[in-house]
Protein backbone atom coordinates (compact mmCIF):
# COMPACT_ATOMS: atom_id res chain seq x y z
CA UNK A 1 -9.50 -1.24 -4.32
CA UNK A 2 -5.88 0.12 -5.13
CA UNK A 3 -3.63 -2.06 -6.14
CA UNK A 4 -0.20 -2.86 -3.80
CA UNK A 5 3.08 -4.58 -3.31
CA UNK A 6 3.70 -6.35 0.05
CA UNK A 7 6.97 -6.58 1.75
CA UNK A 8 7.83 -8.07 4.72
CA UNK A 9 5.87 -9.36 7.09
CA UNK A 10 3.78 -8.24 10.10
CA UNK A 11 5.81 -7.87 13.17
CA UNK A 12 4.60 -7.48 17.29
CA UNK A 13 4.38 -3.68 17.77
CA UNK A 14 5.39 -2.60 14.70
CA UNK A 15 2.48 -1.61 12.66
CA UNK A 16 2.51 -1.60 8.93
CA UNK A 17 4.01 1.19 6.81
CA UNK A 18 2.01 2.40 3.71
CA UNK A 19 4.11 4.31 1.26
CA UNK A 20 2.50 6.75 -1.12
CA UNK A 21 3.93 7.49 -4.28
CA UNK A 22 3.53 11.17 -6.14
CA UNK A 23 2.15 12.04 -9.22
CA UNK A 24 3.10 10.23 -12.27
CA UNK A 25 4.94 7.07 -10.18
CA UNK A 26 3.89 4.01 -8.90
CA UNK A 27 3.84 1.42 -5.76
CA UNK A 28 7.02 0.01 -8.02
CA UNK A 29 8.93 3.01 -8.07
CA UNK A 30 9.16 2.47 -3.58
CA UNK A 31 10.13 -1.10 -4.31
CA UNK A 32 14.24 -0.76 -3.07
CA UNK A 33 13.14 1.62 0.78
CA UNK A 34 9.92 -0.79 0.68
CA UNK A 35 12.14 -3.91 0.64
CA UNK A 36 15.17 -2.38 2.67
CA UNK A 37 12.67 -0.93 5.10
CA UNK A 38 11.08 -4.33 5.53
CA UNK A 39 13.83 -5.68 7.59
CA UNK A 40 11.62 -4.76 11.06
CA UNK A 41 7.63 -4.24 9.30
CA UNK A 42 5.48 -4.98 6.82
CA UNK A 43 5.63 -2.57 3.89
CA UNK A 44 3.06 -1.87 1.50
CA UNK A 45 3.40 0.27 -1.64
CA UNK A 46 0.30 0.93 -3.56
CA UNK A 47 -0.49 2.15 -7.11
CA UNK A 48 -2.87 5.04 -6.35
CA UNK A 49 -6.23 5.66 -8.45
CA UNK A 50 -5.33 6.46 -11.99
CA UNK A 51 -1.71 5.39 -12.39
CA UNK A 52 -0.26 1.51 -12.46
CA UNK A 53 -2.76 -1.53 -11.83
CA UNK A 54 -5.51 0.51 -9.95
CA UNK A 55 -8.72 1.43 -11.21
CA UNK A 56 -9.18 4.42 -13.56
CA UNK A 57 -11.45 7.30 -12.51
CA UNK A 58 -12.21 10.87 -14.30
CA UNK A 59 -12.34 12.54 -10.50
CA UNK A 60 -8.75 12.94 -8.67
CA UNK A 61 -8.57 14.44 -5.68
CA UNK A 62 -7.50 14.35 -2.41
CA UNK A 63 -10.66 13.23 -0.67
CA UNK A 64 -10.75 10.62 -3.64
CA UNK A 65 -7.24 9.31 -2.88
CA UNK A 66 -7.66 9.46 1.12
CA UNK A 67 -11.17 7.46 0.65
CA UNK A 68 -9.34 4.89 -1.18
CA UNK A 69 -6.28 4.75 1.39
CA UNK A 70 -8.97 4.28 3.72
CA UNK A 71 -10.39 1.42 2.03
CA UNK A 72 -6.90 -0.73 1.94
CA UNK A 73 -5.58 0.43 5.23
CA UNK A 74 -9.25 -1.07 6.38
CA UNK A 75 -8.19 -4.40 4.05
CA UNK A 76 -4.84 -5.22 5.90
CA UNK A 77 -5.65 -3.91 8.85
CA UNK A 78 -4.92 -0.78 10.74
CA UNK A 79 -3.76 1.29 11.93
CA UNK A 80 -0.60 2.24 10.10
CA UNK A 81 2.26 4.12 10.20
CA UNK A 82 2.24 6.15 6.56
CA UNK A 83 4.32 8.05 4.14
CA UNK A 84 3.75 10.37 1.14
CA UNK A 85 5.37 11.83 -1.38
CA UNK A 86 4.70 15.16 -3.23
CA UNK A 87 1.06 14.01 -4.45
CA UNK A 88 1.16 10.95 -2.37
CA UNK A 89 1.99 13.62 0.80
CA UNK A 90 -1.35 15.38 0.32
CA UNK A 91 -3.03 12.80 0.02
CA UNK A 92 -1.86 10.93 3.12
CA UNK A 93 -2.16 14.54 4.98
CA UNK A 94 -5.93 14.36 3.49
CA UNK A 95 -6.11 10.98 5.34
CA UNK A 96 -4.97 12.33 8.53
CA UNK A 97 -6.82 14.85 9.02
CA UNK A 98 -10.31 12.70 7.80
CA UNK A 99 -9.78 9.66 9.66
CA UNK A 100 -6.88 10.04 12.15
CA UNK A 101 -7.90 7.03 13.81
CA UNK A 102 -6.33 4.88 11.00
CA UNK A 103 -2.89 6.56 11.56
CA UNK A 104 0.17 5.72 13.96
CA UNK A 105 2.88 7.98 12.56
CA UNK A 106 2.87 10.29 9.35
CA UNK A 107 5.99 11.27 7.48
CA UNK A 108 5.15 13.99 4.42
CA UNK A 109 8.48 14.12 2.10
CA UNK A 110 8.41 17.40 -0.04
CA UNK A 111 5.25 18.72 0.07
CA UNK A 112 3.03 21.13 2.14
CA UNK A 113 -1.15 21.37 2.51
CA UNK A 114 -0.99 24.46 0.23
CA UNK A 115 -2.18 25.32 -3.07
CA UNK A 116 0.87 25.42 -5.63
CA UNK A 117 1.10 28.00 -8.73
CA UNK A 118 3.13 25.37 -10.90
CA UNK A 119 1.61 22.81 -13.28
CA UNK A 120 2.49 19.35 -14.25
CA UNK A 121 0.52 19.35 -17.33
CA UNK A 122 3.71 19.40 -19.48
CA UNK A 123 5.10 16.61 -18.40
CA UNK A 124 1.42 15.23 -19.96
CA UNK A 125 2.15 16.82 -23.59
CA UNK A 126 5.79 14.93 -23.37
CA UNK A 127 4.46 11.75 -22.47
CA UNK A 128 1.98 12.06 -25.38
CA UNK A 129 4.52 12.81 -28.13
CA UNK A 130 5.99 9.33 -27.27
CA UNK A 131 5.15 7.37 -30.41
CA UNK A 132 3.61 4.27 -28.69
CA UNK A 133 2.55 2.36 -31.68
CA UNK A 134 6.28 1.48 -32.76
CA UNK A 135 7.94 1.28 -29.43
CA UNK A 136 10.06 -2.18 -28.37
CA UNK A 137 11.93 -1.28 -25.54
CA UNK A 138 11.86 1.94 -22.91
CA UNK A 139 14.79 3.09 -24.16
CA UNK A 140 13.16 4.14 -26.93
CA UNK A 141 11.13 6.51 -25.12
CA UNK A 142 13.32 7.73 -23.08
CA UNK A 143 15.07 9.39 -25.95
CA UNK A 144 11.73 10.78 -27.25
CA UNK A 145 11.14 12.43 -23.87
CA UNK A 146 14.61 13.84 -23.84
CA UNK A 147 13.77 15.53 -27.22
CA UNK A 148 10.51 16.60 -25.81
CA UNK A 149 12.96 18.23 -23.54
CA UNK A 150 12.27 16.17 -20.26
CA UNK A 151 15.46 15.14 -17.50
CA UNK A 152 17.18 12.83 -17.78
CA UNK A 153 16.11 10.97 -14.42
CA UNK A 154 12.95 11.60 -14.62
CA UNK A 155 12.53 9.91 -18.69
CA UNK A 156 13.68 7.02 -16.28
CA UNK A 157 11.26 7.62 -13.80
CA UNK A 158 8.26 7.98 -16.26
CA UNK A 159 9.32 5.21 -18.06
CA UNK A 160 8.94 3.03 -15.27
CA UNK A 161 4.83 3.66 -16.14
CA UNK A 162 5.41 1.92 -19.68
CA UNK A 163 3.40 -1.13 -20.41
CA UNK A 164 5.82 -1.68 -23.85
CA UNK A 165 4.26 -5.10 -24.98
CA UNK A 166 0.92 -3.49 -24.85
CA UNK A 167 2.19 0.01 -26.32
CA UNK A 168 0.64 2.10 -23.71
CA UNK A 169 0.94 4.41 -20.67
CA UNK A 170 -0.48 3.09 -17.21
CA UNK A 171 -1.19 6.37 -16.19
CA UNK A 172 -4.68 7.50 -17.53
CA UNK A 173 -3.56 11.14 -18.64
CA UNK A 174 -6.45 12.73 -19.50
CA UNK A 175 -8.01 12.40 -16.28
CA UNK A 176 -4.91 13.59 -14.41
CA UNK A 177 -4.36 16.60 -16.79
CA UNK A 178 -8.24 17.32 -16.53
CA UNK A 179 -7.83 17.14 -12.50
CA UNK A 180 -4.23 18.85 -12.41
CA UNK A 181 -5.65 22.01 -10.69
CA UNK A 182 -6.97 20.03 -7.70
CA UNK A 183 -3.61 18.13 -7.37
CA UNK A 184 -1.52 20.92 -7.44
CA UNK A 185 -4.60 22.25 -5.09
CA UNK A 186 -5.54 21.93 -1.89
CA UNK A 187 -8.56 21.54 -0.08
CA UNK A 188 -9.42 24.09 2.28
CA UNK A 189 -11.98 22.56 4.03
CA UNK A 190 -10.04 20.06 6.04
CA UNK A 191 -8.94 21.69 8.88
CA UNK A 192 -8.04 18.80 11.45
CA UNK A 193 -6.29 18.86 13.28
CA UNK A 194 -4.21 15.77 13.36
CA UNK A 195 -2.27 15.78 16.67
CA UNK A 196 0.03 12.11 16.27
CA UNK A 197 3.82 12.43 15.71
CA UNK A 198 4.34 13.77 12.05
CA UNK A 199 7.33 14.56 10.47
CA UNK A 200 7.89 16.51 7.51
CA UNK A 201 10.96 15.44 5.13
CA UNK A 202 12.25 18.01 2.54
CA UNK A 203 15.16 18.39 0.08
CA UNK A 204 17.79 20.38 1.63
CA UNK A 205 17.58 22.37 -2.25
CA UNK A 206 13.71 22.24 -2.69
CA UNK A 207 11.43 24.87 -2.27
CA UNK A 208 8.14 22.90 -1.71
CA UNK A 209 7.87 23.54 2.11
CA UNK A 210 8.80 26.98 2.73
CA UNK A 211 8.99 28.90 6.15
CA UNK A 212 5.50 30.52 5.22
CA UNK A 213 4.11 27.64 5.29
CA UNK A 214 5.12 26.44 8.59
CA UNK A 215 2.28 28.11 10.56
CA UNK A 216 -0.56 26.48 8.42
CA UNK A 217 1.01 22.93 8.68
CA UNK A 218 1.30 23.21 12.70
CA UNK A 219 -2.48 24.26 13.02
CA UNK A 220 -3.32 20.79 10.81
CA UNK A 221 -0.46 19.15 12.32
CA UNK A 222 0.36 20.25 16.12
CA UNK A 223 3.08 17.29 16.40
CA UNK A 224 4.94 18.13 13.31
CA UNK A 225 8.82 17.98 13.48
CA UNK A 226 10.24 19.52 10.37
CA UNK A 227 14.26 18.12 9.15
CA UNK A 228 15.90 18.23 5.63
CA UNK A 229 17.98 16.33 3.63
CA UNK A 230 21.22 18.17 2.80
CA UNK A 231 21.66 18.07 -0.88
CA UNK A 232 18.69 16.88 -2.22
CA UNK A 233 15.78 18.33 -4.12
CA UNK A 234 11.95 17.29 -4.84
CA UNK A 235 12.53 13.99 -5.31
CA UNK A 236 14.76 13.55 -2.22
CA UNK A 237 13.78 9.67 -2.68
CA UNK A 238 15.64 9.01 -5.44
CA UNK A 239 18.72 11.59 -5.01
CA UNK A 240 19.33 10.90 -1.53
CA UNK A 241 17.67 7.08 -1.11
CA UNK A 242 20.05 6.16 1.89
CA UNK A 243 19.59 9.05 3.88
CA UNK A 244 16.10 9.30 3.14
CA UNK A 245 15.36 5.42 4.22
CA UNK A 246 17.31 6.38 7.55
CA UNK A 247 15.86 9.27 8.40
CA UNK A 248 12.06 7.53 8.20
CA UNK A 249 13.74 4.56 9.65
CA UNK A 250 14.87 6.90 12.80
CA UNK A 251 11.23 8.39 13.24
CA UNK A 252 9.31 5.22 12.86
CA UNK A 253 11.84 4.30 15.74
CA UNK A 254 11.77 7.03 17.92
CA UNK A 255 9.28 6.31 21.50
């Protein structure tokens, strides 16, 4: 089973929110919305298959990931209300549109059920040309990803996946740069629909979740509402964390 973070605690009519990271993060990375999002419900942030403290796998895709949402939704007891990100947004849209009965409310941030034309797979080669065997502190890598030519917030952000006193990644990389075309995929076959309230969250400056895609995600989705968050891009998260925790605040809220 995936391993999770708790917050909170379970509340009378407020059912538990899952948060799904994206590609390369962790449950860890939620930790500051989990905990400030906690205030009314239980939060739960888990690693998905392949990166933190879950189990390692060569297959990863997005009937893999919903099966094993499944599976812990099943553990502390649904149904819930569930978020995504990027990676983490397919995958709970995969979820949806499987088992619908396990869902409440679905927020997607940044991402759309389509198949994308840009890899990730660099990001791989960059986190490979960090010299493991002599690092002491993050820092250290950090600077080799910046040479490798990686952002500044995200050497931050990929850092976060740094076991440093063992000297290794806790992302298994070859099986995510094996499996990169079905995560920047999508798979056709699930068709839906899934008719509770969904909303989907983008970056005001993003171009994940274009108009063209609008008429594919409200055949899957017939209840989607669509808003944006002025400002930010992909990672609208971490840019705009405020705005991002009230706006999936306001939904989980609304009758």
């Amino acid at each position: 089973m995936l391993n999770y973070i708790d917050f909170g605690e379970t509340r009378p009519g407020r059912p538990p929110l899952l948060i799904v990271h994206g590609l390369y993060g962790s449950g860890r990375n939620w930790g500051v919305i989990a905990k400030r999002l906690s205030d009314s419900r239980r939060v739960i942030t888990p690693d998905m298959r392949n990166h933190g403290r879950s189990p390692r796998s060569d297959s990863h895709g997005y009937p893999d990931m919903a099966a094993d949402l499944a599976e812990l939704i099943r553990h502390i007891g649904g149904p819930v209300d569930l978020c995504g990100h990027s990676m983490g947004g397919k995958a709970a849209m995969a979820l949806a549109l499987t088992e619908p009965d396990l869902i409440n409310r679905l927020t997607v941030a940044d991402i759309a059920p389509v198949t994308y034309d840009h890899s990730q797979a660099g990001f791989i080669a960059a986190m490979r040309q960090v010299d493991l065997a002599n690092l002491t502190r993050r820092s250290d890598a950090e600077s080799q990803l910046s040479a490798a030519g990686v952002d500044r917030a995200l050497q931050s952000f990929f850092t976060q996946s740094l076991d440093v006193p063992n000297k290794r990644w806790r992302l298994n990389l070859d099986a995510l740069e094996a499996e990169m075309h079905r995560i920047i995929g999508w798979p056709e076959e699930l068709t839906g629909p899934f008719d509770g309230p969904t909303l989907f969250l983008s970056g005001g400056v993003s171009d994940y979740v274009r108009p063209e895609h609008r008429a594919n995600i409200k055949n899957l989705f017939p209840a989607a509402r669509f808003a944006k968050l002025p400002g930010a891009g992909h990672w609208l998260h971490a840019e705009k964390p405020r705005e991002f925790e009230a706006a999936v605040r306001a939904f989980l809220e609304t009758a």
